[in-house]
Protein backbone atom coordinates (compact mmCIF):
# COMPACT_ATOMS: atom_id res chain seq x y z
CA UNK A 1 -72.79 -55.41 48.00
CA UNK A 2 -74.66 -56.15 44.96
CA UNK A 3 -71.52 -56.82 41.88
CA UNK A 4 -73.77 -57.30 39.08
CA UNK A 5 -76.27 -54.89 36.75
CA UNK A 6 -78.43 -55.40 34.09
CA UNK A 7 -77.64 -54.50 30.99
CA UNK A 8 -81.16 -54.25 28.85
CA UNK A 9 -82.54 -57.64 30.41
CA UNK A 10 -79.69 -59.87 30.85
CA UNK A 11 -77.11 -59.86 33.90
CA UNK A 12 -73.87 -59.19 33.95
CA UNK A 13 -70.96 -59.10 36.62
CA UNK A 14 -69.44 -56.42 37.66
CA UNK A 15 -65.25 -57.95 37.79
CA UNK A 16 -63.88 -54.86 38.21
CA UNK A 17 -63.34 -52.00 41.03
CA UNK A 18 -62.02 -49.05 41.35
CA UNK A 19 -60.98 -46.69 44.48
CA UNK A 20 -60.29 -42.94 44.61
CA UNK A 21 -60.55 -39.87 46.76
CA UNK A 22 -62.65 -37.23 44.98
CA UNK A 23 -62.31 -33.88 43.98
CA UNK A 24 -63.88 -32.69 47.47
CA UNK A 25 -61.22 -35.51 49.14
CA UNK A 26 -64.10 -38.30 49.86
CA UNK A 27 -63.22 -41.68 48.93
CA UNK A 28 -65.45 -43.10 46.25
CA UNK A 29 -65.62 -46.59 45.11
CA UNK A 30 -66.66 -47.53 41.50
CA UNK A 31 -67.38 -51.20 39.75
CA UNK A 32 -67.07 -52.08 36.51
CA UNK A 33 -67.10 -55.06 33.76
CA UNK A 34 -63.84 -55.26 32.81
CA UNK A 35 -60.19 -53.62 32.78
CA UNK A 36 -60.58 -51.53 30.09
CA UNK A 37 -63.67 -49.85 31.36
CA UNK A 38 -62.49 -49.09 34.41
CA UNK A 39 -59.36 -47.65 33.05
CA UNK A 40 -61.35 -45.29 31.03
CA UNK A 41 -63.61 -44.55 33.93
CA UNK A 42 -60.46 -43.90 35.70
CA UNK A 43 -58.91 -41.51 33.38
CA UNK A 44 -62.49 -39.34 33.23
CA UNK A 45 -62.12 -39.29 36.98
CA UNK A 46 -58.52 -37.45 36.72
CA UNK A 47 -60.05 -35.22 34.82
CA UNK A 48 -62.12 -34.07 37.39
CA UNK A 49 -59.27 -34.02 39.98
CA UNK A 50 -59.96 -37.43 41.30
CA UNK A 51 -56.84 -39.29 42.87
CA UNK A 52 -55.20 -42.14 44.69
CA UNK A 53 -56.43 -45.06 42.40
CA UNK A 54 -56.37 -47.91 43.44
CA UNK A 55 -57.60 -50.62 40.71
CA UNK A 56 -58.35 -54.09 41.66
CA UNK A 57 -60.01 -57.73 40.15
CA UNK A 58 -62.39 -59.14 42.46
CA UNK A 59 -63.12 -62.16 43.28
CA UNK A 60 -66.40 -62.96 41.37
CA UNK A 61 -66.55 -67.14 42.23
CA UNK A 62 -69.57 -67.05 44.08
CA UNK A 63 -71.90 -64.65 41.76
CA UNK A 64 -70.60 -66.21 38.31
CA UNK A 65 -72.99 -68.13 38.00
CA UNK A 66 -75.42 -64.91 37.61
CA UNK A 67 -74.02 -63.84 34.31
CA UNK A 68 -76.17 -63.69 31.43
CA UNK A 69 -79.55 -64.76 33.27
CA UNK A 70 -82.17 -63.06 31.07
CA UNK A 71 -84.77 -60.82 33.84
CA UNK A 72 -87.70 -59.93 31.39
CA UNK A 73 -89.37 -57.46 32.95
CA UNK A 74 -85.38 -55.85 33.41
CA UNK A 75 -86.19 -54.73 36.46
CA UNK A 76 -83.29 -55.03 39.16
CA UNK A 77 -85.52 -56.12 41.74
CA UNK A 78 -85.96 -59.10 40.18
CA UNK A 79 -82.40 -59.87 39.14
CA UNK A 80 -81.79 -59.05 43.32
CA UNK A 81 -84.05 -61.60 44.60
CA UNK A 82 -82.47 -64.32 42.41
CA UNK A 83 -79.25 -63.17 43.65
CA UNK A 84 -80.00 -63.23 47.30
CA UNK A 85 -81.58 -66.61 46.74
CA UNK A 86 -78.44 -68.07 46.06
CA UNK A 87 -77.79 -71.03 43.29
CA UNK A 88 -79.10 -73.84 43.89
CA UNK A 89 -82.49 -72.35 45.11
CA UNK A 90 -82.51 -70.23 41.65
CA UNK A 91 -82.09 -73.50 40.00
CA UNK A 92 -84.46 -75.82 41.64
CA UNK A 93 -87.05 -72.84 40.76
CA UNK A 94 -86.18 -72.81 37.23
CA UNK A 95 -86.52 -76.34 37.12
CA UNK A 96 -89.38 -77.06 39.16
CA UNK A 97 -92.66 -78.20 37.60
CA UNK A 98 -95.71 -75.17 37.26
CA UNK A 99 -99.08 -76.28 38.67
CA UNK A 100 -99.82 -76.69 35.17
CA UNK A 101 -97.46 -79.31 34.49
CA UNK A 102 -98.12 -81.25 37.59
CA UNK A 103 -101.74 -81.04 37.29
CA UNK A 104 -101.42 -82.75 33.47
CA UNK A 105 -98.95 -85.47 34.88
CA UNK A 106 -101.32 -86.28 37.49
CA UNK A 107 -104.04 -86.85 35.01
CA UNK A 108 -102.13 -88.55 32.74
CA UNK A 109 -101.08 -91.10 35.74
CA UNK A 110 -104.46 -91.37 36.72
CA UNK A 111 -105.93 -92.27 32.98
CA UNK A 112 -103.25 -94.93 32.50
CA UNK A 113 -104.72 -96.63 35.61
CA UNK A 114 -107.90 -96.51 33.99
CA UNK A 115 -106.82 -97.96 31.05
CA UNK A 116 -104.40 -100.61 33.20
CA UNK A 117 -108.04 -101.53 35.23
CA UNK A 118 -109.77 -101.40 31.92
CA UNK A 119 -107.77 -103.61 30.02
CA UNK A 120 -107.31 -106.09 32.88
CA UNK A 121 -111.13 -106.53 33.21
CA UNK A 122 -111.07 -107.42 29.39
CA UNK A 123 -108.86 -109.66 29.52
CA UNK A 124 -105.44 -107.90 28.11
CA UNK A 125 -103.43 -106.68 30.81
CA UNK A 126 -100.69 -108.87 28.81
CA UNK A 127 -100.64 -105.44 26.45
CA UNK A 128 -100.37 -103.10 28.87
């Protein structure tokens, strides 16, 4: 069960949830934000005939750390995958060098070797 949507491109938990039997007396689960959303969800549903409500706070510990990741494309797919990916993988992605960057810091190791090698043949390696 998925307790998050996006909300234009950023993510954000879904804290709330609400139980009912329908007009047509099918149960029917809802999630929301927060309290007072739910309790005006709630109060459209009696409207409609819905009863037994049953309103409850979930327990959002594991997924909180989801809220307010920015998905630019906004596409839930995307938002899904980090979700299923868990934490820690999410994090080490987010914080792991692009070929790019690994590529430059290569080169840059290997040109200060040259200019170590360089500058030992000439007689400086005191400056380096």
């Amino acid at each position: 069960m998925i307790l998050f949507r996006l909300q234009g491109d950023r993510i954000q938990i879904l804290r709330w949830k609400l139980s009912y039997t329908d007009e047509n007396g099918e149960k029917q689960t809802r999630y929301e934000l927060d309290e007072a959303n739910i309790k005006t969800e709630k109060e459209e549903l009696e409207k409609t005939g819905a009863t037994n409500f049953e309103i409850e706070k979930m327990d959002t510990k594991d997924v909180d750390w989801l809220e307010g990741i920015i998905i630019p494309d906004k596409k839930i797919e995307a938002a899904t995958k980090i979700w299923e990916m868990g934490q820690e993988a999410y994090v080490a992605q987010k914080n792991a060098l692009t070929v790019e960057q690994q590529l430059m810091l290569t080169q840059l190791r290997q040109q200060q070797t040259i200019d170590a090698l360089i500058m030992a043949q000439l007689g400086g390696a005191e400056n380096v």
